[in-house]
Every structure is written in C-alpha cells, then in structure tokens.
N, C-alpha and C. Protein backbone atom coordinates (compact mmCIF):
# COMPACT_ATOMS: atom_id res chain seq x y z
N UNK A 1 66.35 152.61 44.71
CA UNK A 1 65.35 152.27 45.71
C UNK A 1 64.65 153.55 46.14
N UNK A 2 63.05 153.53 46.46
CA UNK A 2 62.22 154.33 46.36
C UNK A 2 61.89 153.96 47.95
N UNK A 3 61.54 155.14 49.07
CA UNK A 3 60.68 154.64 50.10
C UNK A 3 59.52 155.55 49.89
N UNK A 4 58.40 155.09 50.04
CA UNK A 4 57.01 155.33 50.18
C UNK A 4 56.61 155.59 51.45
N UNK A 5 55.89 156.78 51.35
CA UNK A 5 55.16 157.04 52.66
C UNK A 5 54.12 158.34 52.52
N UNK A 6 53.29 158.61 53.44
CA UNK A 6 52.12 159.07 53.59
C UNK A 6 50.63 158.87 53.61
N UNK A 7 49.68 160.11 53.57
CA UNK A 7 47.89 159.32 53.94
C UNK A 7 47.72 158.86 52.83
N UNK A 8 46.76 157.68 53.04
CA UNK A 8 45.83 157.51 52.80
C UNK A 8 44.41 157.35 52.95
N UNK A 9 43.44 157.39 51.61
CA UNK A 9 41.95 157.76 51.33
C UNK A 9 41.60 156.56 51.16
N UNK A 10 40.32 155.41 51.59
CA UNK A 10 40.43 154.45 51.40
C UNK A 10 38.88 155.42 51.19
N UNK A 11 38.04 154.64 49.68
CA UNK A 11 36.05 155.38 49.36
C UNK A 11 35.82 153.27 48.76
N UNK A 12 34.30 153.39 49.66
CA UNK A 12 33.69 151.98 49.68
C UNK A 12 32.95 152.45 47.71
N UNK A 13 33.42 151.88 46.89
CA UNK A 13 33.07 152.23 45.53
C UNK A 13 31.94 150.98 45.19
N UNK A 14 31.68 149.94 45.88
CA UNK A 14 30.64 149.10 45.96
C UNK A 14 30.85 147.65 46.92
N UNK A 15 30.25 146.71 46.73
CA UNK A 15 30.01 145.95 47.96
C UNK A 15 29.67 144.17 47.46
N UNK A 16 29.73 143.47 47.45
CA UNK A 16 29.28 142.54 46.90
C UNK A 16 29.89 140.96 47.70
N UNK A 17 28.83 140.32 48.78
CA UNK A 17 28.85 139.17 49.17
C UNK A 17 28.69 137.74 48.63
N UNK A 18 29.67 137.38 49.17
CA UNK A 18 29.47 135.83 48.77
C UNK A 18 29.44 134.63 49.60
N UNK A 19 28.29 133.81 49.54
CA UNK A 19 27.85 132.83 50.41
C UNK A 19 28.15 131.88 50.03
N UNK A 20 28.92 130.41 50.35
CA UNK A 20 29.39 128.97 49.82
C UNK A 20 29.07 128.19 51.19
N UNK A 21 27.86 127.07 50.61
CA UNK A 21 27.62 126.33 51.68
C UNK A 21 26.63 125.01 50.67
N UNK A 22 26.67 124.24 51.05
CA UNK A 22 26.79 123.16 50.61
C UNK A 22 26.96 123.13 48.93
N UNK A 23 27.64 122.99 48.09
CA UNK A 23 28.18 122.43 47.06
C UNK A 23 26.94 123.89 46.33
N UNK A 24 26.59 125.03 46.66
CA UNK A 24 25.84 126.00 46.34
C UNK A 24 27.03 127.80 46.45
N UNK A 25 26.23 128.25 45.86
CA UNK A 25 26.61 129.71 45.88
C UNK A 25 25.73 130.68 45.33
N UNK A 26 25.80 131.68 46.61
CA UNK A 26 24.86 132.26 46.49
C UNK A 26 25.40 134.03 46.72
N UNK A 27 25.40 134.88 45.60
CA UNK A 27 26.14 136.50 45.46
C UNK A 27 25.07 137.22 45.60
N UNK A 28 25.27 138.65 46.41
CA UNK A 28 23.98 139.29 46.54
C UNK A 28 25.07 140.57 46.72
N UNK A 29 24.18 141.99 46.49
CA UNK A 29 24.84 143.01 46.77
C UNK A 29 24.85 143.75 48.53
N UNK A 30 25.33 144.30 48.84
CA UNK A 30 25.38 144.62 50.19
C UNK A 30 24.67 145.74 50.49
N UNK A 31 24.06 145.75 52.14
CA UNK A 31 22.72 146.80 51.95
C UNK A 31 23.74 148.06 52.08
N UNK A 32 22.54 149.18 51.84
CA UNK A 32 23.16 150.47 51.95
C UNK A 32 24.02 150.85 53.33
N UNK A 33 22.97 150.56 54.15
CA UNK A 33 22.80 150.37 55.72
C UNK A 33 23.40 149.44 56.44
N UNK A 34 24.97 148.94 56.12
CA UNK A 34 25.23 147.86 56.46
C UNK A 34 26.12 148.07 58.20
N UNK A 35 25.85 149.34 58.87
CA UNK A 35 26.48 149.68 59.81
C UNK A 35 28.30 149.63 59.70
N UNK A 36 28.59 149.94 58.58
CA UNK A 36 29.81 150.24 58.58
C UNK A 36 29.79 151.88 57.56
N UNK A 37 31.29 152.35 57.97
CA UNK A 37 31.37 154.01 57.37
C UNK A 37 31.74 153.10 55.37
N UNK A 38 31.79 154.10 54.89
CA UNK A 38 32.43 154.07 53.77
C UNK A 38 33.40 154.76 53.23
N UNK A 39 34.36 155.90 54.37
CA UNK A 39 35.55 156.67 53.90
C UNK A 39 36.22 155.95 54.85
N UNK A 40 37.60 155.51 55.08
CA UNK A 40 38.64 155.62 55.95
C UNK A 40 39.64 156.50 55.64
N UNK A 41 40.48 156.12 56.45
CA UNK A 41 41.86 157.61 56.36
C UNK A 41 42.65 156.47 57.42
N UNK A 42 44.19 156.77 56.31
CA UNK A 42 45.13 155.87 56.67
C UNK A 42 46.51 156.26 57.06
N UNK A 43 47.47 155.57 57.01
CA UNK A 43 49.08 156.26 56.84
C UNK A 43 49.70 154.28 55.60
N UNK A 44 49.96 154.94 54.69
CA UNK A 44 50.62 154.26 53.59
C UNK A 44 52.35 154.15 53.73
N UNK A 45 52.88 153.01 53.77
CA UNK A 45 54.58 153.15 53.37
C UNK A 45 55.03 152.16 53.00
N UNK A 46 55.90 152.21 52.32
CA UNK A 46 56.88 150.72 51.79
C UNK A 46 58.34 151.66 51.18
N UNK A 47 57.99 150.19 49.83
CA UNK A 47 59.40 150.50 49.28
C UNK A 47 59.01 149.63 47.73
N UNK A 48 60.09 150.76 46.90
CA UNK A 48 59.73 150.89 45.05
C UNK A 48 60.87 150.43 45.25
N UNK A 49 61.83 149.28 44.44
CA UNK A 49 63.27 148.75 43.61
C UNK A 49 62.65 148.93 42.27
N UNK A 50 63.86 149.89 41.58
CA UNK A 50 63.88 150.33 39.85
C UNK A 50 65.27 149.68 39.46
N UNK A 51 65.00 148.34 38.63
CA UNK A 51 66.20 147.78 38.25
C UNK A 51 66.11 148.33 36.41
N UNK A 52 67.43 148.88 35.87
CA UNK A 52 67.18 148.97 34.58
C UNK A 52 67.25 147.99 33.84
N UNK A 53 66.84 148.05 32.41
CA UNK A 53 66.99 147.01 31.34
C UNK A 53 68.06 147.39 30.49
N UNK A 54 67.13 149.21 30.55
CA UNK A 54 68.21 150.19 29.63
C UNK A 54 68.42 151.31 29.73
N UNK A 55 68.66 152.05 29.14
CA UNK A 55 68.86 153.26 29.73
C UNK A 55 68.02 154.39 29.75
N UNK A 56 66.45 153.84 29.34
CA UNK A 56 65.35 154.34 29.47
C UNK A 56 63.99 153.55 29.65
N UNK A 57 64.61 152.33 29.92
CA UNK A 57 63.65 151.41 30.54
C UNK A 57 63.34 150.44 31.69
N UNK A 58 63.00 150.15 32.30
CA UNK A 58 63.54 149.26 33.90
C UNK A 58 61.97 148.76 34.11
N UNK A 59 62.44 147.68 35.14
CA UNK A 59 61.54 147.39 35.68
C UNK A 59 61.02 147.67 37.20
N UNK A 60 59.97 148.06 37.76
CA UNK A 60 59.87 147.96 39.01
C UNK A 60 59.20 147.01 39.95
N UNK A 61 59.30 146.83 41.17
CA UNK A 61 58.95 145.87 42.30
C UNK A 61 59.01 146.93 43.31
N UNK A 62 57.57 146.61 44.19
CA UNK A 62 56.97 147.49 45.09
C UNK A 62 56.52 146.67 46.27
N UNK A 63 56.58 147.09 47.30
CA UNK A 63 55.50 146.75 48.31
C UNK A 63 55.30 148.13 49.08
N UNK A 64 54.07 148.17 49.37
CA UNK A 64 52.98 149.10 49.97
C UNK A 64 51.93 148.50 51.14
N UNK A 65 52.17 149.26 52.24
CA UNK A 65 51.43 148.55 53.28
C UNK A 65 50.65 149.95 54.37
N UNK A 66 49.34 149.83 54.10
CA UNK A 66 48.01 150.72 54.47
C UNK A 66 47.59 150.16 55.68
N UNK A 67 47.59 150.81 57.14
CA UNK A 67 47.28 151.07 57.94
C UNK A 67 45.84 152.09 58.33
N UNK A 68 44.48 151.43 58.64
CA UNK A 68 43.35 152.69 58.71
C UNK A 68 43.50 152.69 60.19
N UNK A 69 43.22 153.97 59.92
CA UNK A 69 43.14 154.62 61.51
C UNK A 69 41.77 154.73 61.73
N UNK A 70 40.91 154.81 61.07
CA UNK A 70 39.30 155.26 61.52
C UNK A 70 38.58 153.60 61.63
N UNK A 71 37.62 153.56 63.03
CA UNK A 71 37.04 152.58 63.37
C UNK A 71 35.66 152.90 62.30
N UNK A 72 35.94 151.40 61.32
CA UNK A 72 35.00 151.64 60.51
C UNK A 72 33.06 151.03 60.89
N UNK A 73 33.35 150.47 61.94
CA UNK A 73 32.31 150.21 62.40
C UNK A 73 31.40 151.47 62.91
N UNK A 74 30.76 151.66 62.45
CA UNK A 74 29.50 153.06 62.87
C UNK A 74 28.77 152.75 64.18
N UNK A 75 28.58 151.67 64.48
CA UNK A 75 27.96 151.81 66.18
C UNK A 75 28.74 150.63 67.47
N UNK A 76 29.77 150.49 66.50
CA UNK A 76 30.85 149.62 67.36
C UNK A 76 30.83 150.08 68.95
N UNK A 77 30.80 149.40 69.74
CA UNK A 77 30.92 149.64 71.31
C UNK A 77 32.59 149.85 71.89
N UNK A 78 32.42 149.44 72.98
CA UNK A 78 34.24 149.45 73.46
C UNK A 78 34.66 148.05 73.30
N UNK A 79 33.60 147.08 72.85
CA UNK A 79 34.48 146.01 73.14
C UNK A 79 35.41 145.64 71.86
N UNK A 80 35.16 146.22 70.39
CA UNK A 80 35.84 146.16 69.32
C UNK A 80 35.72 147.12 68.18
N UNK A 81 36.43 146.76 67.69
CA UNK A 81 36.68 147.86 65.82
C UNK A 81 37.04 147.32 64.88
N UNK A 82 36.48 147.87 63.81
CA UNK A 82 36.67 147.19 62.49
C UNK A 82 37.37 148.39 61.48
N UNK A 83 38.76 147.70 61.53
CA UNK A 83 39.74 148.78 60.84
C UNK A 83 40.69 147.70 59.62
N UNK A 84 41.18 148.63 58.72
CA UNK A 84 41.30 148.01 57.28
C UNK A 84 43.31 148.10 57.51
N UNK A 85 43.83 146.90 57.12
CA UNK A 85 45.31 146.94 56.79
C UNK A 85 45.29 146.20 55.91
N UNK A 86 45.94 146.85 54.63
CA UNK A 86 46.42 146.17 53.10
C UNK A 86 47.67 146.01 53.32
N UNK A 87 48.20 145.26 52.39
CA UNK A 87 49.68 145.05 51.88
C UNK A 87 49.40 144.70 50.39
N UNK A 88 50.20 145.59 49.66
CA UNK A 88 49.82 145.97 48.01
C UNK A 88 51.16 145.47 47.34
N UNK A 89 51.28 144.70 46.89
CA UNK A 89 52.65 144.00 45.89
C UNK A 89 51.69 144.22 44.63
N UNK A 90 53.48 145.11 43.81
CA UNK A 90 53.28 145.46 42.20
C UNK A 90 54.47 145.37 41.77
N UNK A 91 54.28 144.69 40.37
CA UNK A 91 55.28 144.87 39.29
C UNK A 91 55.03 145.81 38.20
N UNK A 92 55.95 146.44 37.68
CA UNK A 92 55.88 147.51 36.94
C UNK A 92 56.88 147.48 35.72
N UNK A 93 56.78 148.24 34.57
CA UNK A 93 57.49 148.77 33.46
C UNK A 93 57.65 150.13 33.82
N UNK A 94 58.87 150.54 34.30
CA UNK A 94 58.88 152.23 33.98
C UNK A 94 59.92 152.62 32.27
N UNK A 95 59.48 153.55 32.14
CA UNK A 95 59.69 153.63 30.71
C UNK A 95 60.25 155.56 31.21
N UNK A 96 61.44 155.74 30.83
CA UNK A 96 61.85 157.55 30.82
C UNK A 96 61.17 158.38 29.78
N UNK A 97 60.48 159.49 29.90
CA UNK A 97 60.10 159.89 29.19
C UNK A 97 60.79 161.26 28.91
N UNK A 98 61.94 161.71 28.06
CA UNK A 98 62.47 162.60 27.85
C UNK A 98 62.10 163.74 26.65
C-alpha cells in the first residue's frame, strides 16, 4: 500500500459545452472570456494497493482525491466561489523493470 500526497497543477487545455433541451443538442466551444481563471493550484492525496500476480508483475488500484484552493471565478464577489474537487479512480498493470 502506497499513500499519495501533495500539489497540485490543474491548466484549462480547452472547453467545450453542451446544451440538451427538447429531444435537440446543441455543442459549441467556450468563449475565451468566460470569467473564469484557467490555472488552479491544489493539495492531491489518496491511496495506491499493489497486489502481485508475480514476481514482477501486479496489479494496481488507486484512489486520488484533488482539492483547489484558488477561487476560480475571476470577478466572483463575497457571496461565492467556484473551486474544483476531483476524485480520480485507476486501475493499473505495474510491470518491474530490472
């Protein structure tokens, strides 16, 4: 068993909305200017289980859970904030490389 922890870098790499309203759909890209930032900065932690198969192969199971600290809203007032929390589940092959 693995515990995970430290920052994280959260970068907006693109944007893309989607509208569903009557039996329609409608995708458009998001403006530049959409009054939100595009970097956050976080604190990351969980936990990695490495079960073997063999004696140079295993499998892993993860959970990871991202906390942003930066109010991503750019002209947000006092009455709210718009801040990002993930929870990241992975399965994995680790393989030893000797």
């Amino acid at each position: 068993m693995s515990l995970l922890a430290g920052p994280a870098l959260a970068l907006e790499l693109s944007c893309q909305t989607t509208l569903s309203y009557g039996g329609s759909e409608e995708t458009d890209d998001c403006e530049t200017d959409d009054g939100t930032r595009d970097t956050d900065l976080g604190l990351a932690g969980g936990v990695r289980l490495r079960m073997g198969l063999s004696e140079r192969v295993g499998v892993t199971v993860g959970a990871l859970y991202t906390l942003g600290l930066l109010n991503l809203a750019e002209d947000a007032d006092d009455d709210g904030s718009l801040k990002i929390r993930v929870l990241t589940l992975g399965v994995g092959l680790a393989y030893a490389i000797r």
